[in-house]
N, C-alpha and C. Protein backbone atom coordinates (compact mmCIF):
# COMPACT_ATOMS: atom_id res chain seq x y z
N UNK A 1 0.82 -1.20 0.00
CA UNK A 1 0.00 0.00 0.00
C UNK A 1 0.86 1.26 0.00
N UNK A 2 2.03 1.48 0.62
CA UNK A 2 2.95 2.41 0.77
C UNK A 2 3.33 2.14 -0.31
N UNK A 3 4.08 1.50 -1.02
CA UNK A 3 4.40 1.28 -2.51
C UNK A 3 3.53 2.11 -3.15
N UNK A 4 2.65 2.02 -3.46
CA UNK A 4 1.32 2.52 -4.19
C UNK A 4 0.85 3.92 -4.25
N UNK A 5 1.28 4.66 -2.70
CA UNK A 5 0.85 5.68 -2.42
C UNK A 5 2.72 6.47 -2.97
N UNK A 6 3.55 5.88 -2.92
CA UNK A 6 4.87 6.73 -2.69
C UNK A 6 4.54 6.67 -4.83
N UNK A 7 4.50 5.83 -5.27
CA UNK A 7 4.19 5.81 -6.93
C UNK A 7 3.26 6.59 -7.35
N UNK A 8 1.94 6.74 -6.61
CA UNK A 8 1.36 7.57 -7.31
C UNK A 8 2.00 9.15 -7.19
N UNK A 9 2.22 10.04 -6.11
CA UNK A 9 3.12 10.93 -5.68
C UNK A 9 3.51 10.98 -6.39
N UNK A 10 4.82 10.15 -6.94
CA UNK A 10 5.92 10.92 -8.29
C UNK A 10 5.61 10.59 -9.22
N UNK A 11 4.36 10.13 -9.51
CA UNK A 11 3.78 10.40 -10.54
C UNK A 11 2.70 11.45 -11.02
N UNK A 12 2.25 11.98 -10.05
CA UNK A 12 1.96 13.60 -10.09
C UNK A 12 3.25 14.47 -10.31
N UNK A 13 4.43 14.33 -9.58
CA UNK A 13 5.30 15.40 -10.32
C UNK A 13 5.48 14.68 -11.14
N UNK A 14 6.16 13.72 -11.67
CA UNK A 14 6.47 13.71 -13.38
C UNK A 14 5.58 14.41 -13.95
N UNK A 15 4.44 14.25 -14.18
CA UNK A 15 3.26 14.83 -14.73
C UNK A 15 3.58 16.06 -14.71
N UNK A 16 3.64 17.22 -13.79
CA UNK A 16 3.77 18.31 -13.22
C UNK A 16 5.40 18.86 -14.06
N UNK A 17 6.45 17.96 -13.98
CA UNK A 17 7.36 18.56 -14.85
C UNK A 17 7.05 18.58 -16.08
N UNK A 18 6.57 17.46 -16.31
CA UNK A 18 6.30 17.22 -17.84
C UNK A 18 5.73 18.44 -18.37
N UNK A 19 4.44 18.87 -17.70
CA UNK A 19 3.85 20.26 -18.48
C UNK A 19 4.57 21.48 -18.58
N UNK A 20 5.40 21.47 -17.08
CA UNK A 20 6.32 22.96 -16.98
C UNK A 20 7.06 23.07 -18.43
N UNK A 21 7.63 21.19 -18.37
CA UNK A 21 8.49 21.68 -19.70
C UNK A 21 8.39 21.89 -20.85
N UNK A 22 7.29 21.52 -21.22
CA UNK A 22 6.48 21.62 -22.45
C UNK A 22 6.04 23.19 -22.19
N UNK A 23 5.25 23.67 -21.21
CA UNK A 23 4.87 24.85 -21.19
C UNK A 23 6.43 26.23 -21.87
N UNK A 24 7.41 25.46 -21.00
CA UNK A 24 8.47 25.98 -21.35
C UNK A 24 8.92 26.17 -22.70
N UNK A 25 9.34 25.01 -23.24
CA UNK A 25 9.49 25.28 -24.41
C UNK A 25 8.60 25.72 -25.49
N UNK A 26 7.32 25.60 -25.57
CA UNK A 26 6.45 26.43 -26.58
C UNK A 26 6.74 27.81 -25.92
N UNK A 27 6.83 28.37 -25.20
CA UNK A 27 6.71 29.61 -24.87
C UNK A 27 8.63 30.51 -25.71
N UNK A 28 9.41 28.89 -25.24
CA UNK A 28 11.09 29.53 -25.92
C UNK A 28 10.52 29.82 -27.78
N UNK A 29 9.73 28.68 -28.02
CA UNK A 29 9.20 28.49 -29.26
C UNK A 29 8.81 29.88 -30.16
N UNK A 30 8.05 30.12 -29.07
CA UNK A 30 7.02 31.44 -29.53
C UNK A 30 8.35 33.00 -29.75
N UNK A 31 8.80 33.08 -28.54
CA UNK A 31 9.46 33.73 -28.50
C UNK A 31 10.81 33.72 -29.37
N UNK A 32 11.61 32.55 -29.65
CA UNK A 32 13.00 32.61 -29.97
C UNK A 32 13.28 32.57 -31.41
N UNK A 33 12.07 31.20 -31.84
CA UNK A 33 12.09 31.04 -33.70
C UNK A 33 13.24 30.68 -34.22
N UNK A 34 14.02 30.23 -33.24
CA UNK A 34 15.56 29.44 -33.70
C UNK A 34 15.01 28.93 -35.18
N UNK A 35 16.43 29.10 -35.81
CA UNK A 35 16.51 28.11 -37.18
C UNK A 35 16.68 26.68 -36.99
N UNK A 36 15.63 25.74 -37.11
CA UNK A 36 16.00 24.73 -37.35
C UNK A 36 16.90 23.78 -37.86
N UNK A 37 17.61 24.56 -39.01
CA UNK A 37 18.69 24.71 -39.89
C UNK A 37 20.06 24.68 -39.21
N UNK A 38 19.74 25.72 -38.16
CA UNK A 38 21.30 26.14 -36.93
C UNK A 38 21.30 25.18 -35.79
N UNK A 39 19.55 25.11 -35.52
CA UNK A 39 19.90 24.33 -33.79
C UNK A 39 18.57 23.32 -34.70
N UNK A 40 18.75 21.91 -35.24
CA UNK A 40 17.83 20.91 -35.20
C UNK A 40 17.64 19.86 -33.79
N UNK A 41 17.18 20.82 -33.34
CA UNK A 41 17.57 20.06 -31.36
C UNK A 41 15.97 19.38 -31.16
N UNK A 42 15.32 19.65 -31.87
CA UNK A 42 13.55 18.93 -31.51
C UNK A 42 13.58 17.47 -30.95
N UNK A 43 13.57 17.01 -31.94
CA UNK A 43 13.88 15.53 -30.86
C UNK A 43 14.63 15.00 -29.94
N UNK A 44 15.98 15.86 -29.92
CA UNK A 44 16.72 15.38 -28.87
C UNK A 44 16.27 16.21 -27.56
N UNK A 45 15.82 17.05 -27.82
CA UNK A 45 14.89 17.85 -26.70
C UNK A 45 14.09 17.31 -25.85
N UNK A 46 12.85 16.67 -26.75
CA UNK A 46 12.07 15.73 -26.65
C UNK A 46 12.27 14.84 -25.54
N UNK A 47 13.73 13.89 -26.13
CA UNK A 47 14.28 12.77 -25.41
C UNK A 47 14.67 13.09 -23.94
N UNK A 48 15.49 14.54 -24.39
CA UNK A 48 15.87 14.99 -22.89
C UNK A 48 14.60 15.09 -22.02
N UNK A 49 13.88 15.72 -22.28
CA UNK A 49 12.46 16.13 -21.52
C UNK A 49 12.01 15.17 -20.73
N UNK A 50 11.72 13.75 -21.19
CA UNK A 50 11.71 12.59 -21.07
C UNK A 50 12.40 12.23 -19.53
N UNK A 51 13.44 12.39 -20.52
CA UNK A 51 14.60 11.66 -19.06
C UNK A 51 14.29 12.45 -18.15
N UNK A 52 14.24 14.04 -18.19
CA UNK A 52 14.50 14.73 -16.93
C UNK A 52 13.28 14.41 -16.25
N UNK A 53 12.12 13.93 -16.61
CA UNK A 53 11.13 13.90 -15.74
C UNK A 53 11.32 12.08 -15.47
N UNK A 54 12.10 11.52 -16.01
CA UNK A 54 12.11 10.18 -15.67
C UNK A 54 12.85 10.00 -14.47
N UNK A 55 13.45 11.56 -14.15
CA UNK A 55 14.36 11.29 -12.87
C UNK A 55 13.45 11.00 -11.48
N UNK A 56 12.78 11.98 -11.35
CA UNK A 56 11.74 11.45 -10.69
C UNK A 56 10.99 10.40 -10.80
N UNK A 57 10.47 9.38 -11.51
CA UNK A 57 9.73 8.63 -11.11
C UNK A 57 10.96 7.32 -12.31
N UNK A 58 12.02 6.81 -12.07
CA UNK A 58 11.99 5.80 -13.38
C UNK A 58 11.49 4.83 -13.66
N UNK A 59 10.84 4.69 -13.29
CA UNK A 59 10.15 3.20 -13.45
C UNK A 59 9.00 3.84 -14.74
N UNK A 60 8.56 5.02 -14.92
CA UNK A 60 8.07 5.77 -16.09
C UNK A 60 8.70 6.10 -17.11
N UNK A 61 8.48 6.02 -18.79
CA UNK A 61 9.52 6.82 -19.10
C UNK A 61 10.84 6.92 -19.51
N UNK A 62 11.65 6.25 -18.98
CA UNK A 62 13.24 6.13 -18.73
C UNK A 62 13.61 5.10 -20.24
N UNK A 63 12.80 4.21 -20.71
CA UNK A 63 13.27 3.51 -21.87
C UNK A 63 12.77 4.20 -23.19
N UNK A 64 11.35 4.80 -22.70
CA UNK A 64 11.42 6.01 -24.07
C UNK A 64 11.83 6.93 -24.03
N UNK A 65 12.62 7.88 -22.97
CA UNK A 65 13.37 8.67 -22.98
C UNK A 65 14.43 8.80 -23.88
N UNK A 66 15.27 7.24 -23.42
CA UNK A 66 16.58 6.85 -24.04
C UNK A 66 16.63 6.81 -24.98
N UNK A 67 15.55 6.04 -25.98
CA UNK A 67 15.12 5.53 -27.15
C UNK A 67 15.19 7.18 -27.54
N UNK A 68 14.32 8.01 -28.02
CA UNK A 68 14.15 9.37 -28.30
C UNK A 68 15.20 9.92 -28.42
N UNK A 69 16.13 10.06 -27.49
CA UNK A 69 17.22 10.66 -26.70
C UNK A 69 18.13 10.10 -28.01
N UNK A 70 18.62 9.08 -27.85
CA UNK A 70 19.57 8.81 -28.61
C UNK A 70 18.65 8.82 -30.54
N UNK A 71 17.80 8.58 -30.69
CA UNK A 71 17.41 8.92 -32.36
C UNK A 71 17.36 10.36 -31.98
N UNK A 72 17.50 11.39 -31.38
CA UNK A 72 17.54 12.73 -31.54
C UNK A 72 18.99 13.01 -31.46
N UNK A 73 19.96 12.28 -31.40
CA UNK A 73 21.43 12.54 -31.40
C UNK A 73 21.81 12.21 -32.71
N UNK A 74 20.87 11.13 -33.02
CA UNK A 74 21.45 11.16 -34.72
C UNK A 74 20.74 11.92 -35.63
N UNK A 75 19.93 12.00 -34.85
CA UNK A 75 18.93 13.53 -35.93
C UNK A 75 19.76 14.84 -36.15
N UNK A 76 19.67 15.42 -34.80
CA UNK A 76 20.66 16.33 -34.63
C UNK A 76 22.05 16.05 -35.60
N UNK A 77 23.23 15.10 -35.41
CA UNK A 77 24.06 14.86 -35.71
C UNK A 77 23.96 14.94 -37.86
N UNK A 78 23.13 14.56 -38.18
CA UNK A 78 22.48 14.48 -39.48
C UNK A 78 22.69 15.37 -40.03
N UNK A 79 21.53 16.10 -39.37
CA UNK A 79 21.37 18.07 -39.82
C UNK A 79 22.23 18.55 -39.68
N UNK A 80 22.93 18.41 -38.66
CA UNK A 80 23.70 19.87 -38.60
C UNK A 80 25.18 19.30 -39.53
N UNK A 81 25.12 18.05 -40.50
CA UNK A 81 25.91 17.82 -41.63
C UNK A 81 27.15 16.88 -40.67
N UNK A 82 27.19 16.70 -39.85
CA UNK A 82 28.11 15.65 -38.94
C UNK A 82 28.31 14.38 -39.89
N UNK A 83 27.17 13.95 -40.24
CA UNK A 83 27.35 12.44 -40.75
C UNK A 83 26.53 12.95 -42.23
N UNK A 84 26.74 12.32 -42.74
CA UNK A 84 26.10 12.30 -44.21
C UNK A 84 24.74 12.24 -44.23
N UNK A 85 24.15 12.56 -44.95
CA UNK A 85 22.55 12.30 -44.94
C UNK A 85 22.25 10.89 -45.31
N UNK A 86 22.87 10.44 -46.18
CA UNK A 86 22.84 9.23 -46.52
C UNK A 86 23.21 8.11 -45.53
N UNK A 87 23.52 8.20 -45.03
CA UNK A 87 23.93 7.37 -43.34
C UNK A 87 23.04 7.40 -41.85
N UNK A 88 21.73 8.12 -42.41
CA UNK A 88 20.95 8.10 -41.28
C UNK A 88 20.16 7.48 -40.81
N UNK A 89 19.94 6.13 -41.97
CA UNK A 89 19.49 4.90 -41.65
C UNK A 89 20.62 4.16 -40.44
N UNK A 90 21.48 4.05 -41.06
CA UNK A 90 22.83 3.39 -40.35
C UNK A 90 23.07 4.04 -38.62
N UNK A 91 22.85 5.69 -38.36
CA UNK A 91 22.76 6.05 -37.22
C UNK A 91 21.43 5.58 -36.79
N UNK A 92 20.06 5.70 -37.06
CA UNK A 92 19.15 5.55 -36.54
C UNK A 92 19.40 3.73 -35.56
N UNK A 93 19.63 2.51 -36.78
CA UNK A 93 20.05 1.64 -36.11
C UNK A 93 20.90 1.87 -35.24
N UNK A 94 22.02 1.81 -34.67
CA UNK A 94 22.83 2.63 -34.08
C UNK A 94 22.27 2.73 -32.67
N UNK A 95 21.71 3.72 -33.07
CA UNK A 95 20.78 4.65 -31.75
C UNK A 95 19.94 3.39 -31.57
N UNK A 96 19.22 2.89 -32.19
CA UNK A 96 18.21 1.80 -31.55
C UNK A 96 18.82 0.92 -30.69
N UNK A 97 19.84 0.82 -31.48
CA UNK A 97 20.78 -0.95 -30.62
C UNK A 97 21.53 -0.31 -29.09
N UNK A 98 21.97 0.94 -29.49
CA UNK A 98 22.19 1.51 -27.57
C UNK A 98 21.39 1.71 -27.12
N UNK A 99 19.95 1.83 -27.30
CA UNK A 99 19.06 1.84 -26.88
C UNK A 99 18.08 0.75 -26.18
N UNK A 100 18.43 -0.59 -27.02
CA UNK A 100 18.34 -1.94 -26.68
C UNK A 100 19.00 -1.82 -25.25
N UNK A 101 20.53 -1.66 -25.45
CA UNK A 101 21.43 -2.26 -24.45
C UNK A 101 21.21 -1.34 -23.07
N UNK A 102 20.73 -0.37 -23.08
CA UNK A 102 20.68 0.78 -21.83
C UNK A 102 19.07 0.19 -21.55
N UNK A 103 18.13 -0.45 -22.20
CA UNK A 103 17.26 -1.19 -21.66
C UNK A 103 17.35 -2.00 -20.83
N UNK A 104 17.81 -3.20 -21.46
CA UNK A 104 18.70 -4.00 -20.96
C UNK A 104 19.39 -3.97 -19.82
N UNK A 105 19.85 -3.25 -19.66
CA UNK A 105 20.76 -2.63 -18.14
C UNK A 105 19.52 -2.29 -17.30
N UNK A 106 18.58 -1.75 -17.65
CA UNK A 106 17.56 -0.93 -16.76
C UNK A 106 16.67 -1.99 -16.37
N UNK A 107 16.53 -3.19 -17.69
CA UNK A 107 15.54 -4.26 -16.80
C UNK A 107 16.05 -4.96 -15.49
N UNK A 108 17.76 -5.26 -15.89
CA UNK A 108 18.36 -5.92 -14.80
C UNK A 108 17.99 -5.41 -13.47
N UNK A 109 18.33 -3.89 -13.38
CA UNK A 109 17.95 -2.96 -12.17
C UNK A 109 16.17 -3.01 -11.64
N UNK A 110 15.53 -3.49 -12.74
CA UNK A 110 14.17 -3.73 -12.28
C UNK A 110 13.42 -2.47 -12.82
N UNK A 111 13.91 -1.53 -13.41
CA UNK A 111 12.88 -0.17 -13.90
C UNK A 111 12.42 -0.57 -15.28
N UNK A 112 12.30 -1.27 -15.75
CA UNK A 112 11.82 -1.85 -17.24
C UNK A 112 11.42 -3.04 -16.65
N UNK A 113 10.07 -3.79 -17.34
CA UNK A 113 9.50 -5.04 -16.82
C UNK A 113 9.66 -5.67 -18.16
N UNK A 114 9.78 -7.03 -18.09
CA UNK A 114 9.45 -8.10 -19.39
C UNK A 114 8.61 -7.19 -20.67
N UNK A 115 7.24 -6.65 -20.10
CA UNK A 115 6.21 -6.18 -21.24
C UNK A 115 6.03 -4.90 -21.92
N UNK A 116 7.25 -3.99 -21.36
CA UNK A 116 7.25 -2.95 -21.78
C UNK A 116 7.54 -3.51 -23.45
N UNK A 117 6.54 -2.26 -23.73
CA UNK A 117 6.27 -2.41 -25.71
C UNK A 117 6.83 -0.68 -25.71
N UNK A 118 7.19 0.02 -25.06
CA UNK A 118 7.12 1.53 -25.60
C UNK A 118 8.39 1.55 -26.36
N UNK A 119 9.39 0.99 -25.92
CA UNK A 119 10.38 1.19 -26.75
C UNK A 119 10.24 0.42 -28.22
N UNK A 120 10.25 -0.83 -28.44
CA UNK A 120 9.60 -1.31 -29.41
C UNK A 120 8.39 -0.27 -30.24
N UNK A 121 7.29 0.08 -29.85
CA UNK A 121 6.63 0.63 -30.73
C UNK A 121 7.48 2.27 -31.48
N UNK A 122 8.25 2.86 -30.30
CA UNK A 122 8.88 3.97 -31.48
C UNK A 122 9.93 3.40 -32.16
N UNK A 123 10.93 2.43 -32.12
CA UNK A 123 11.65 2.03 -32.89
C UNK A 123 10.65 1.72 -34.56
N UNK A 124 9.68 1.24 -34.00
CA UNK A 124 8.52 1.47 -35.28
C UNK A 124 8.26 2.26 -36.07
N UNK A 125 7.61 3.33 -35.16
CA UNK A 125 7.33 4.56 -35.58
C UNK A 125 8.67 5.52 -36.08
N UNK A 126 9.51 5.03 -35.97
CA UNK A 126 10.89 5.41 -36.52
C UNK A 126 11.39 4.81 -37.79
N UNK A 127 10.77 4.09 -37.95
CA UNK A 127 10.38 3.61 -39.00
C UNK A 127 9.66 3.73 -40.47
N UNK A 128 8.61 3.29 -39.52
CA UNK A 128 7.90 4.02 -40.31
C UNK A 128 8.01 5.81 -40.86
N UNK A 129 8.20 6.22 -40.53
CA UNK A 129 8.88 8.05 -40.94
C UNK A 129 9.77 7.84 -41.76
N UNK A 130 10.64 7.28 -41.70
CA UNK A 130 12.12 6.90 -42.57
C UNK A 130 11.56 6.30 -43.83
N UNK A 131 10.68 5.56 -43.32
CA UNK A 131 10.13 4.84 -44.80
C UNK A 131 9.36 6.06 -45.52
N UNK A 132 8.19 7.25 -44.41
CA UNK A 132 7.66 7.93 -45.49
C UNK A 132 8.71 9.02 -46.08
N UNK A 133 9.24 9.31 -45.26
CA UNK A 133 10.89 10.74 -45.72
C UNK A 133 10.91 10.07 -46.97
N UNK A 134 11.52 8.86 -47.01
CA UNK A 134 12.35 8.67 -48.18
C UNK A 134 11.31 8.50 -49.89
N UNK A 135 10.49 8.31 -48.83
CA UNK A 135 8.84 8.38 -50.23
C UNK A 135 8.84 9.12 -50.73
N UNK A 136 9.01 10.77 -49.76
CA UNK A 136 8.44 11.82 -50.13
C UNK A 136 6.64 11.97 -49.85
N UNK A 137 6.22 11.33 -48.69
CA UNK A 137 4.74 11.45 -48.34
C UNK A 137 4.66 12.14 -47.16
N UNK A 138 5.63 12.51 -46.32
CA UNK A 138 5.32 13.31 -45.06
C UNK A 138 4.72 14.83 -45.82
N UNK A 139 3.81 15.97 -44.79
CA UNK A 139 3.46 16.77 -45.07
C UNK A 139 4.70 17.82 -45.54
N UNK A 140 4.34 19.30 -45.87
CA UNK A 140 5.81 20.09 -46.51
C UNK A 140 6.06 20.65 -44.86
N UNK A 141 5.91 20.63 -43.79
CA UNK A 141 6.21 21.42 -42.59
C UNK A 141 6.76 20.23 -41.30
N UNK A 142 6.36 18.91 -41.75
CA UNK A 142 6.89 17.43 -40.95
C UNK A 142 8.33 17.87 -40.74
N UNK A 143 9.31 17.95 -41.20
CA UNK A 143 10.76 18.34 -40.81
C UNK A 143 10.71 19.34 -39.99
N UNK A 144 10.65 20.49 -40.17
CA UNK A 144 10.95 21.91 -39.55
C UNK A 144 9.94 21.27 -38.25
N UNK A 145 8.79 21.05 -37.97
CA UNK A 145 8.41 21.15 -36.66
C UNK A 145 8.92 19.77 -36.23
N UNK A 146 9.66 18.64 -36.69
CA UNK A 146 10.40 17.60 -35.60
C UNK A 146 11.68 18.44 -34.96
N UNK A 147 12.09 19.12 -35.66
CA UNK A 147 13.27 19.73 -35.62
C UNK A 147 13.38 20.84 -34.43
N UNK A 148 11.48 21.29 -34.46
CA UNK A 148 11.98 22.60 -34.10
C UNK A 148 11.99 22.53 -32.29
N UNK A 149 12.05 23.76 -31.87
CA UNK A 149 11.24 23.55 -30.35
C UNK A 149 9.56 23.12 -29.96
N UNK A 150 9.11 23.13 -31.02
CA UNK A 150 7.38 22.89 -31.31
C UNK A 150 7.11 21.52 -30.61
N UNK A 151 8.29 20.51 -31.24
CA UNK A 151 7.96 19.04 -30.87
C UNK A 151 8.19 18.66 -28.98
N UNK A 152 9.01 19.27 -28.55
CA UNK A 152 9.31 18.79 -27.00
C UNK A 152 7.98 19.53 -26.52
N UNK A 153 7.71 20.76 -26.80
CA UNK A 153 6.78 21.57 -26.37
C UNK A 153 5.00 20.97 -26.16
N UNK A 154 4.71 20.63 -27.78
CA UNK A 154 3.66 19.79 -27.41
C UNK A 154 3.75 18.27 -27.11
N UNK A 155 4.61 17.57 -27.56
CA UNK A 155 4.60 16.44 -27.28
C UNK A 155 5.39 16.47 -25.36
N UNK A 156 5.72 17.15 -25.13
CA UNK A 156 5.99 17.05 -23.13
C UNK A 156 4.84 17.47 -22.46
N UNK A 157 3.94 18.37 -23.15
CA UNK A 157 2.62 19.23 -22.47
C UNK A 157 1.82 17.69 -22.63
N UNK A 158 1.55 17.41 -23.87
CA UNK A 158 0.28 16.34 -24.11
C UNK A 158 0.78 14.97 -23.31
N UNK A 159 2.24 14.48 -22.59
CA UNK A 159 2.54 13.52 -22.09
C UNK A 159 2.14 13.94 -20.45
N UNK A 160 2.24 15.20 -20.07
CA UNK A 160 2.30 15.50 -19.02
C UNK A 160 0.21 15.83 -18.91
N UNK A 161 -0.13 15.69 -19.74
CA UNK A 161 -1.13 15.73 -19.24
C UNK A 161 -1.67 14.10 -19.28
N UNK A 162 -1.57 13.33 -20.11
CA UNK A 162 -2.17 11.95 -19.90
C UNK A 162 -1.50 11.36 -18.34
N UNK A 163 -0.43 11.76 -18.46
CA UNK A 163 -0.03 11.26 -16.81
C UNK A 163 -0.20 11.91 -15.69
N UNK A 164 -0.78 12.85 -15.62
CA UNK A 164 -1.87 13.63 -14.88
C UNK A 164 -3.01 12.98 -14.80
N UNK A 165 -3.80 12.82 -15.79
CA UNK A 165 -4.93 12.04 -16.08
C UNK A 165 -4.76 10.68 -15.14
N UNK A 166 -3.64 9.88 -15.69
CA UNK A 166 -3.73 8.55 -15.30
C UNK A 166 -3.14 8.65 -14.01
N UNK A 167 -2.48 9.39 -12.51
CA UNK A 167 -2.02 9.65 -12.10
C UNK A 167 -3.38 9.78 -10.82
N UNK A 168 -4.25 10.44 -11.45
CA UNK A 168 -5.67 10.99 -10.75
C UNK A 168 -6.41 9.85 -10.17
N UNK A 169 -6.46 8.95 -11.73
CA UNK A 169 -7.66 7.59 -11.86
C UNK A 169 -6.69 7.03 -11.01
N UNK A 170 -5.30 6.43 -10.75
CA UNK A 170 -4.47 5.92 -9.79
C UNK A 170 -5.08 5.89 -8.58
């Protein structure tokens, strides 16, 4: 029962960071209008966002953090011309497979269970994108807002509110 009650707790602040930081960054968003071009930091933003609220609670979080975290290092790394464009299949794997292994480490410790699917499903959804990029079927503004501050902003606000939500029903 103490288990239960100390979990739900930091799971109201995760929740609670989660929105600050999202609140945060749409607001840097609004205000700053960085070039995507200069700083393609969106997803690795994202990832960070993630983690920092995974500090508080890890047993939340912490394997899609990583996952994110590291495909936003090769995103980043991409754009800003580090590695070839043509090689961003090759980083994306990369990033997945340290991503495997820092799982891996985290199940041993017990903060990842057997059934976690979250990491698995964005390695998907990472996927899938790569497959539409290279189509040419994503919308004309899909790049600039993964890229930009837009993505940590709503995607940390809309995480921080479902775990609010689910945090409540808890």
């Amino acid at each position: 029962m103490a288990r239960k009650i100390f979990v739900r707790a930091h799971s109201r602040w995760q929740a609670f960071v989660l929105l600050v930081l999202g609140i945060i960054f749409i607001v840097l968003a609004l205000l700053l209008h960085p070039s995507t071009s200069d700083y393609p930091i969106g997803v690795l933003l994202f990832g960070v966002g993630m983690l920092t609220a995974a500090a508080i609670n890890p047993y939340r979080l912490v394997s899609a953090g990583l996952v994110v975290t590291l495909f936003g290092v090769a995103t980043f790394l991409t754009f800003k011309h580090f590695i070839p464009g043509n090689q961003i299949l090759s980083y994306h794997l990369l990033a997945a497979g340290l991503a495997l292994l820092g799982i891996a480490l985290m199940a041993r410790r017990g903060y990842v269970g057997a059934g976690a699917v979250t990491p698995g499903l964005l390695v998907v959804i990472v996927g899938i994108l790569e497959f539409l990029l290279a189509a040419g079927d994503t919308p004309p503004n899909f790049i600039p807002f993964m890229l930009s501050l837009w993505l940590p902003g709503i995607g940390l606000l809309v995480l921080g509110l479902i775990y609010l939500l689910v945090s409540v029903k808890a």
